[in-house]
C-alpha atoms as a PDB file:
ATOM      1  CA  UNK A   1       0.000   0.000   0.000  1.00  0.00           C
ATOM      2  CA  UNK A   2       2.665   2.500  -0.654  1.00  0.00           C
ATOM      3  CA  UNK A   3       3.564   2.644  -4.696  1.00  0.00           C
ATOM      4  CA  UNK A   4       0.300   3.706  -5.802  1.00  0.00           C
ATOM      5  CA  UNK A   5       0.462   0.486  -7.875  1.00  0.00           C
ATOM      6  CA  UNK A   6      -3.053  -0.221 -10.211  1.00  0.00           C
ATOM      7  CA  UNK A   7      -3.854  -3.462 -11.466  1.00  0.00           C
ATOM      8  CA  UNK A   8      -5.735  -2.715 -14.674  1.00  0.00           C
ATOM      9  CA  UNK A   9      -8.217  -4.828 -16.322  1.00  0.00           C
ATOM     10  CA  UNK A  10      -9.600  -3.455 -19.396  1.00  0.00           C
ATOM     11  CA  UNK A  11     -13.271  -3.984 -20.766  1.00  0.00           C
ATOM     12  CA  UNK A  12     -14.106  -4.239 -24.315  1.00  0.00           C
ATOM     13  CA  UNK A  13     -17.990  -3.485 -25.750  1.00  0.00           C
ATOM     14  CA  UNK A  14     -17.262  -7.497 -26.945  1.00  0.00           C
ATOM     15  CA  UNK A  15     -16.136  -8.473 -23.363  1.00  0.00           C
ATOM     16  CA  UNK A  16     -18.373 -11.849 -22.559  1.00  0.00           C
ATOM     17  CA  UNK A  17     -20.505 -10.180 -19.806  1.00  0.00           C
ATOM     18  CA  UNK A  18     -20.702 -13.412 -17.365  1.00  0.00           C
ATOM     19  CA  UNK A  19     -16.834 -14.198 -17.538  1.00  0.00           C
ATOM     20  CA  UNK A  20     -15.984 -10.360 -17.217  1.00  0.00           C
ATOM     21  CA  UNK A  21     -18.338 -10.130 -13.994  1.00  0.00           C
ATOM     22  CA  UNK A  22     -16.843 -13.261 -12.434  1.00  0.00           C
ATOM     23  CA  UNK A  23     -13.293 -12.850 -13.214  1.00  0.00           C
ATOM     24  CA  UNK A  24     -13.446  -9.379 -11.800  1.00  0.00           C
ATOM     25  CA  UNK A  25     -15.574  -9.907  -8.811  1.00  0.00           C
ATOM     26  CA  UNK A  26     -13.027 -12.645  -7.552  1.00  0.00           C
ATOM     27  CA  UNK A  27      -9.625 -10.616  -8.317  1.00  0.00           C
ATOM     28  CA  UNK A  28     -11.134  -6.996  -6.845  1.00  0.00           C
ATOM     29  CA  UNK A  29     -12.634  -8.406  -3.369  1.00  0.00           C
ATOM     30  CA  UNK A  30     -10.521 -11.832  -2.900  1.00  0.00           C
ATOM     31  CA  UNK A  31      -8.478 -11.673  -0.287  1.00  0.00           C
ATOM     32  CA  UNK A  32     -10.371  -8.487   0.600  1.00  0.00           C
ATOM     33  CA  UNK A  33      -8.080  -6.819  -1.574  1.00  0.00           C
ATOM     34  CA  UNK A  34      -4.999  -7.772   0.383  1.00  0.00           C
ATOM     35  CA  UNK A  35      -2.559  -8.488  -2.365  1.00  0.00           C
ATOM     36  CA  UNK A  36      -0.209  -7.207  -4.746  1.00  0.00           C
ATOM     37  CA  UNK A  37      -2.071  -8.787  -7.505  1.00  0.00           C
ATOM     38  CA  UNK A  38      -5.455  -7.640  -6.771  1.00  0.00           C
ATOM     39  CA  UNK A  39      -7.201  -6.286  -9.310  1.00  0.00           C
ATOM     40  CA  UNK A  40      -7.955  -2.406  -8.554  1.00  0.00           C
ATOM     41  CA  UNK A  41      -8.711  -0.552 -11.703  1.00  0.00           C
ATOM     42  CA  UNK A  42     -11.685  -1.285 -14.367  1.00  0.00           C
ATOM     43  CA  UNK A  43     -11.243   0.486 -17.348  1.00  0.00           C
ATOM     44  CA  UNK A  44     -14.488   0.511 -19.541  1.00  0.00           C
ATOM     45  CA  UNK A  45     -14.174   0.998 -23.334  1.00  0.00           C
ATOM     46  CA  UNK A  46     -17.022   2.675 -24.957  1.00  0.00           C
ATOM     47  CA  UNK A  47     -20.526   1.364 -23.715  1.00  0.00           C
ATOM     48  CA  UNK A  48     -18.888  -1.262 -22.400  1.00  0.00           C
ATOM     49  CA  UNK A  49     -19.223   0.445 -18.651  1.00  0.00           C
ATOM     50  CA  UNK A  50     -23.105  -0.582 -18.129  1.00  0.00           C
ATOM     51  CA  UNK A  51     -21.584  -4.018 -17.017  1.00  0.00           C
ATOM     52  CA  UNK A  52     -20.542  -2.130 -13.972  1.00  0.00           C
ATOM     53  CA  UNK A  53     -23.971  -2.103 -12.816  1.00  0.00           C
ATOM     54  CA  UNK A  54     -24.403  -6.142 -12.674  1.00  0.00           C
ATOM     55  CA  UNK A  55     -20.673  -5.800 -11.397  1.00  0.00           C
ATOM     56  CA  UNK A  56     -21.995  -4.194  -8.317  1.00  0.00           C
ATOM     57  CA  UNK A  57     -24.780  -6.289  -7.793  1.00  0.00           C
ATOM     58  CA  UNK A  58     -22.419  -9.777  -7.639  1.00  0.00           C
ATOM     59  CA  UNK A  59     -19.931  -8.089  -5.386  1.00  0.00           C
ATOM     60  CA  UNK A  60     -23.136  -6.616  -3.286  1.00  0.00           C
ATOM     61  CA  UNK A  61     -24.059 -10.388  -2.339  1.00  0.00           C
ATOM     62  CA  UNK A  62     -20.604 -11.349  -1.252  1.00  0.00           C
ATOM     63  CA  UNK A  63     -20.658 -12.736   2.652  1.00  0.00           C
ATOM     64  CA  UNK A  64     -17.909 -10.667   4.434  1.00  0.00           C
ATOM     65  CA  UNK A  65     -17.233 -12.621   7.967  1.00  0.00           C
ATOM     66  CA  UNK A  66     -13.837 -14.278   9.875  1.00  0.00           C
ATOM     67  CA  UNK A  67     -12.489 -16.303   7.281  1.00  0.00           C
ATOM     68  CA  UNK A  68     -13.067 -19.237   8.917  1.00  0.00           C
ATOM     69  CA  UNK A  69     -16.695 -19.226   9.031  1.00  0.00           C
ATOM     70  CA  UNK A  70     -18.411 -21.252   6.463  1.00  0.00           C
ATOM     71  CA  UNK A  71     -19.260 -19.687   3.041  1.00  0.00           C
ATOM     72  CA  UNK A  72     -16.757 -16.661   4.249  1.00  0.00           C
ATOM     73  CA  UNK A  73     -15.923 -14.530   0.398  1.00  0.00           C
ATOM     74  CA  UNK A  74     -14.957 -11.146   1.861  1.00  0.00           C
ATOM     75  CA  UNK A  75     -12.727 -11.289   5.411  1.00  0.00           C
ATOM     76  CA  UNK A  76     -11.304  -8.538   7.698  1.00  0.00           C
ATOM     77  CA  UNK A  77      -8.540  -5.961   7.143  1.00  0.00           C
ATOM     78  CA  UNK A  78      -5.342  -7.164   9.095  1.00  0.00           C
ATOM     79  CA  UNK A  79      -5.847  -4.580  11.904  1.00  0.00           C
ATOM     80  CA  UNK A  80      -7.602  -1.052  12.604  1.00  0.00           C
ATOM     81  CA  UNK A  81      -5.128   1.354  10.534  1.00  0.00           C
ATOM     82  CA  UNK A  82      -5.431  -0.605   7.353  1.00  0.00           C
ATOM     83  CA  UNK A  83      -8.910  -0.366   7.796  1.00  0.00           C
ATOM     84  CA  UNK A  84      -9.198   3.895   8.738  1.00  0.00           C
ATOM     85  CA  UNK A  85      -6.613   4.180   6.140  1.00  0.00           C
ATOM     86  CA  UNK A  86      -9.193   2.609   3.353  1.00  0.00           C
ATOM     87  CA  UNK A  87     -11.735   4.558   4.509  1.00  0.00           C
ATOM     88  CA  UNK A  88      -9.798   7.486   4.391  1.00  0.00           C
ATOM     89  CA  UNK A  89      -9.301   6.779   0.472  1.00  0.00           C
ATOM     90  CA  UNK A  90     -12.869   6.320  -0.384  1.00  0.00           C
ATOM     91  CA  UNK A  91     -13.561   9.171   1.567  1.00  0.00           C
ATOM     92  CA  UNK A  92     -11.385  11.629   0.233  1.00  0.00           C
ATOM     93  CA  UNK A  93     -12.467   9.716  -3.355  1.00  0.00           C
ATOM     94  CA  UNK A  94     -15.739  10.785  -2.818  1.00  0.00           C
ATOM     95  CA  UNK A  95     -15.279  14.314  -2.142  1.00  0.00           C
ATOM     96  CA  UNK A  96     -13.398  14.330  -4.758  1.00  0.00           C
ATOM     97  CA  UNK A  97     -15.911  13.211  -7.427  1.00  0.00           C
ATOM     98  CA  UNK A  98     -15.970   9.256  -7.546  1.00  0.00           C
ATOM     99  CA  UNK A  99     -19.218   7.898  -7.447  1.00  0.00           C
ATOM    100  CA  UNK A 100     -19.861   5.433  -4.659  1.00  0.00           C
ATOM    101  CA  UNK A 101     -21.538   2.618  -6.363  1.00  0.00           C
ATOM    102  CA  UNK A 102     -21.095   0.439  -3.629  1.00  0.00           C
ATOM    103  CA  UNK A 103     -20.164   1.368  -0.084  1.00  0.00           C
ATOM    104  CA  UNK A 104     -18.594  -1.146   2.492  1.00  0.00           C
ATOM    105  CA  UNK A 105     -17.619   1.229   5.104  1.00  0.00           C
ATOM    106  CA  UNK A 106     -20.386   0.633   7.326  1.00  0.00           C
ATOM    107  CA  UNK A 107     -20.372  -2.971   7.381  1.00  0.00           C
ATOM    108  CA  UNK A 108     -21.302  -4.998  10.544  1.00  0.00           C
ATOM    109  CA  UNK A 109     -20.687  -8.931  10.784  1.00  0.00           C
ATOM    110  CA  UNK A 110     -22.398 -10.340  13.567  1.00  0.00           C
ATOM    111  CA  UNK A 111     -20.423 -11.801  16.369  1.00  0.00           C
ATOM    112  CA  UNK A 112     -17.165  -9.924  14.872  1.00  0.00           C
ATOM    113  CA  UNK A 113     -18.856  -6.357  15.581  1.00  0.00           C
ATOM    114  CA  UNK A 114     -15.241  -4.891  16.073  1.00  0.00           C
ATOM    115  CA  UNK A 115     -13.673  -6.666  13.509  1.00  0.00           C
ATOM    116  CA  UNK A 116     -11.631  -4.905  11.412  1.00  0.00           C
ATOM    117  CA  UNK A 117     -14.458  -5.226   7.917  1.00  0.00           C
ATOM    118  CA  UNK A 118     -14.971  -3.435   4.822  1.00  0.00           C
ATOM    119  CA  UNK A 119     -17.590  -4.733   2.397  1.00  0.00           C
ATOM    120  CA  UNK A 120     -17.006  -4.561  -1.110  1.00  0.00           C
ATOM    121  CA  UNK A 121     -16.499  -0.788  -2.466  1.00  0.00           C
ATOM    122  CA  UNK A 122     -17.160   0.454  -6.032  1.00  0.00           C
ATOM    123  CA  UNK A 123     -15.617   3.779  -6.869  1.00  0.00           C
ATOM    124  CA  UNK A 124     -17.100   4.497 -10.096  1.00  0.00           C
ATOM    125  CA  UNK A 125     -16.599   6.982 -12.751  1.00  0.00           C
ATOM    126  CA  UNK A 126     -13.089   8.020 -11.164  1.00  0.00           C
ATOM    127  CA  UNK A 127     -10.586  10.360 -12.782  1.00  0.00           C
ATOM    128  CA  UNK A 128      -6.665   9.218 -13.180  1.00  0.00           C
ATOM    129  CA  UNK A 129      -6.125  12.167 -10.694  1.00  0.00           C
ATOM    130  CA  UNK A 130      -8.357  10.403  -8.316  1.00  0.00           C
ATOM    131  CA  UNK A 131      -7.083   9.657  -4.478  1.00  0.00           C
ATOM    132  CA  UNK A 132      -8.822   6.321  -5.478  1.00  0.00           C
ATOM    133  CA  UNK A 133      -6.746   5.897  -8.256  1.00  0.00           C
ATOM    134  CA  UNK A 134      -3.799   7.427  -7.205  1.00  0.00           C
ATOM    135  CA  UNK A 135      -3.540   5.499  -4.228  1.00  0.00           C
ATOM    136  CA  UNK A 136      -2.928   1.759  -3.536  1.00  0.00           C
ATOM    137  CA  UNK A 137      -5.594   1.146  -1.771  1.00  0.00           C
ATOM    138  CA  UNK A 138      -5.075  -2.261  -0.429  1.00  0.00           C
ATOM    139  CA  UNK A 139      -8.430  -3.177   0.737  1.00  0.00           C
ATOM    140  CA  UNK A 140     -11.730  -4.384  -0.861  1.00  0.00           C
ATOM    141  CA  UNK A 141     -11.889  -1.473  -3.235  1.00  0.00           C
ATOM    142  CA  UNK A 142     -12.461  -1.644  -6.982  1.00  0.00           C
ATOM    143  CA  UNK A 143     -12.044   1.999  -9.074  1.00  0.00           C
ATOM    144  CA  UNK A 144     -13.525   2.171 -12.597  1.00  0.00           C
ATOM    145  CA  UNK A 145     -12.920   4.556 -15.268  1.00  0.00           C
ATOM    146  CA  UNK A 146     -14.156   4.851 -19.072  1.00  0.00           C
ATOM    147  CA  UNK A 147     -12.462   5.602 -22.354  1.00  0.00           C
ATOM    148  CA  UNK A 148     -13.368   5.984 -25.508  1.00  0.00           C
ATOM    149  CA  UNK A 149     -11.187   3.681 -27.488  1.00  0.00           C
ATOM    150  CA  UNK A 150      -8.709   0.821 -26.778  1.00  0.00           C
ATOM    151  CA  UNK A 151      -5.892   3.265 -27.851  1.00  0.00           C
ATOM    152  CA  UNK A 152      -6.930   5.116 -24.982  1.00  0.00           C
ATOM    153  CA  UNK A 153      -7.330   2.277 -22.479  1.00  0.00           C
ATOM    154  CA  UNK A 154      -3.565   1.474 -23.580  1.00  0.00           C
ATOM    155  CA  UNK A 155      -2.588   5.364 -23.315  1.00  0.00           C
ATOM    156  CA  UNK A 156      -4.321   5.321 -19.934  1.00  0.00           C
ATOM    157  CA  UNK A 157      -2.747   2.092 -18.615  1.00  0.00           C
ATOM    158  CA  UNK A 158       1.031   2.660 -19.567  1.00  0.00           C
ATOM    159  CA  UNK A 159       0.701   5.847 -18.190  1.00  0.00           C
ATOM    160  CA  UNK A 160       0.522   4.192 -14.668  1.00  0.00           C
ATOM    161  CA  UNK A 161       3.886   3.870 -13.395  1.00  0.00           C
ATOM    162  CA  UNK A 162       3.728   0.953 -10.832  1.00  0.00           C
ATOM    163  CA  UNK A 163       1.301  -1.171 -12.743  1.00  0.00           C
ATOM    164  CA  UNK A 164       2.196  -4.792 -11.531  1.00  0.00           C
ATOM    165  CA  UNK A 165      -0.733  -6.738 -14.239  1.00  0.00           C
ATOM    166  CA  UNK A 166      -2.800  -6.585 -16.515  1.00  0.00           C
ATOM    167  CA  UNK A 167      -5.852  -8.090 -18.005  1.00  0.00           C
ATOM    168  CA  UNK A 168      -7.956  -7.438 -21.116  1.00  0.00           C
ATOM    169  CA  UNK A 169     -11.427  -8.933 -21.600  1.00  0.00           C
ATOM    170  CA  UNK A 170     -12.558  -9.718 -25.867  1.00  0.00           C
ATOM    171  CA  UNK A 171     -13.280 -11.513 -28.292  1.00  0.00           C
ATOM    172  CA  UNK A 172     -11.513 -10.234 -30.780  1.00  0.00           C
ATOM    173  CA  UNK A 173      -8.049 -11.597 -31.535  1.00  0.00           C
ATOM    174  CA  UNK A 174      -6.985  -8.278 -33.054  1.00  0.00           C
ATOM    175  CA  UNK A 175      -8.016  -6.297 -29.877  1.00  0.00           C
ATOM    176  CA  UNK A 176      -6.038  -8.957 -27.736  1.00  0.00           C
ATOM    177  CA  UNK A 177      -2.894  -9.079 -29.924  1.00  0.00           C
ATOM    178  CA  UNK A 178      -2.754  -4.963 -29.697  1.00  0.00           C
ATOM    179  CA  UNK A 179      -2.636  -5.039 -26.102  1.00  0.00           C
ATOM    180  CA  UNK A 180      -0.479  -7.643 -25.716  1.00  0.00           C
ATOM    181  CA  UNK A 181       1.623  -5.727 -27.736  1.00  0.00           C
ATOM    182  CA  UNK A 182       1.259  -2.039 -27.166  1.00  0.00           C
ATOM    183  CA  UNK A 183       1.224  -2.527 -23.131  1.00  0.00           C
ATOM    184  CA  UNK A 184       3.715  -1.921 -20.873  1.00  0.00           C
ATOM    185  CA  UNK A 185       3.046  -4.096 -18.018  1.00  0.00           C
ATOM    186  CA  UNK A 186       5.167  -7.041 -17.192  1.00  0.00           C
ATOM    187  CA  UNK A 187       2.572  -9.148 -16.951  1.00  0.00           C
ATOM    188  CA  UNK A 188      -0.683  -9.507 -19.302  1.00  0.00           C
ATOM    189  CA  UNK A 189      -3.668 -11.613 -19.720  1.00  0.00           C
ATOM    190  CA  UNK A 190      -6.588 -12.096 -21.950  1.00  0.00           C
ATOM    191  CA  UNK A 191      -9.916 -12.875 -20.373  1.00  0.00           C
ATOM    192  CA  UNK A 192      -8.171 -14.093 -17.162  1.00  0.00           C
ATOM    193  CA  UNK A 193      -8.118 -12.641 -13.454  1.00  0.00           C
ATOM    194  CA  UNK A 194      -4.550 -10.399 -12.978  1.00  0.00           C
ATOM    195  CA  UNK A 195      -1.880 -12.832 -14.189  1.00  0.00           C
ATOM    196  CA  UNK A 196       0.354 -13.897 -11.396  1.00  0.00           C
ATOM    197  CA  UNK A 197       3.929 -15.143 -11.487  1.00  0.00           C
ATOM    198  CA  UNK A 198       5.087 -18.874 -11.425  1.00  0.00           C
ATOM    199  CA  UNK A 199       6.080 -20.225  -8.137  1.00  0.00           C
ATOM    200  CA  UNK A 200       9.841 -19.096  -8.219  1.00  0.00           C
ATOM    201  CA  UNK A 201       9.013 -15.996  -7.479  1.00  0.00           C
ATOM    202  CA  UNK A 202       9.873 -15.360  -3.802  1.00  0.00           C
ATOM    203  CA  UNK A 203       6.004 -13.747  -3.501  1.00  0.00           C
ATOM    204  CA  UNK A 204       3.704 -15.966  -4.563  1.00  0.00           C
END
């Protein structure tokens, strides 16, 4: 939570809407957002961004409790900071423009009514100059944004400058091969969660 780092998955008007919605539901609030390889940033291209809407309503019905309670999809923030400082963020998002699709701040799991929970967060509609955006959040926190054009999405994504993955949802072979291309993320997928590196890696 300190490089501003953005996972980007971008969203093409062709995107399959039911393997979009899953894939991005699990990487955004798994792990409650915990990980360097969360996803963080949805970038819509064209009309794609009325997905967002049936995005919200998935991660709405996700069970946030301990993690070792049955069923658990959403679990705490490792201690009080994390969570005031992700509060802080959507906060200051807010005020700042982003829409709150979907607020988590006010979360209560019963029997863990001090426990350290955010629900799933949309911060919709953000600009690159965003807190939400600008920050790491490191919590349960997904920010979406909307271009016009897959030029821009690539424009918009390179211009990130701690982007750890990538992700780019189509059907179209020529869309996929341009981003694989053009982008200049270490790591890159097509129509998967945020690639993650192989097992040697000491952080995996």
């Amino acid at each position: 939570a300190n490089l501003a780092a953005k996972n980007h998955s971008v969203i093409m008007p062709d995107a399959d809407p039911e393997t979009m919605i899953n894939t991005c539901v699990g990487a955004g609030f798994g792990a409650a957002g915990q990980r360097c390889m969360a996803l963080s940033a949805i970038v819509f291209v064209g009309d794609s961004d009325q997905l967002i809407h049936e995005v919200a309503a998935r991660a709405k019905n996700l069970k946030v409790t301990a993690g070792h309670e049955p069923g658990a999809q959403v679990g705490p923030l490792i201690d009080q900071a994390a969570k005031k400082r992700v509060v802080d963020v959507i906060t200051q998002s807010v005020a700042e423009g982003a829409e709150l699709l979907l607020d988590g701040r006010n979360v209560v799991v019963p029997g863990y009514e001090k426990g350290n929970f955010i629900g799933p967060t949309i911060l919709h509609n953000v600009t690159t100059e965003n807190t939400g955006y600008t920050e790491e959040i490191f919590g349960p926190v997904l920010v979406t944004l909307k271009v016009d054009t897959l030029d821009d999405a690539i424009a918009l994504v390179n211009r990130n400058r701690y982007g750890n993955g990538t992700a780019i949802f189509t059907k179209s072979g020529n869309a996929a091969r341009k981003y694989v291309n053009e982008i200049e993320v270490g790591q890159v997928g097509v129509n998967v969660p945020i690639p993650v590196p192989l097992p040697f890696f000491s952080f995996t």
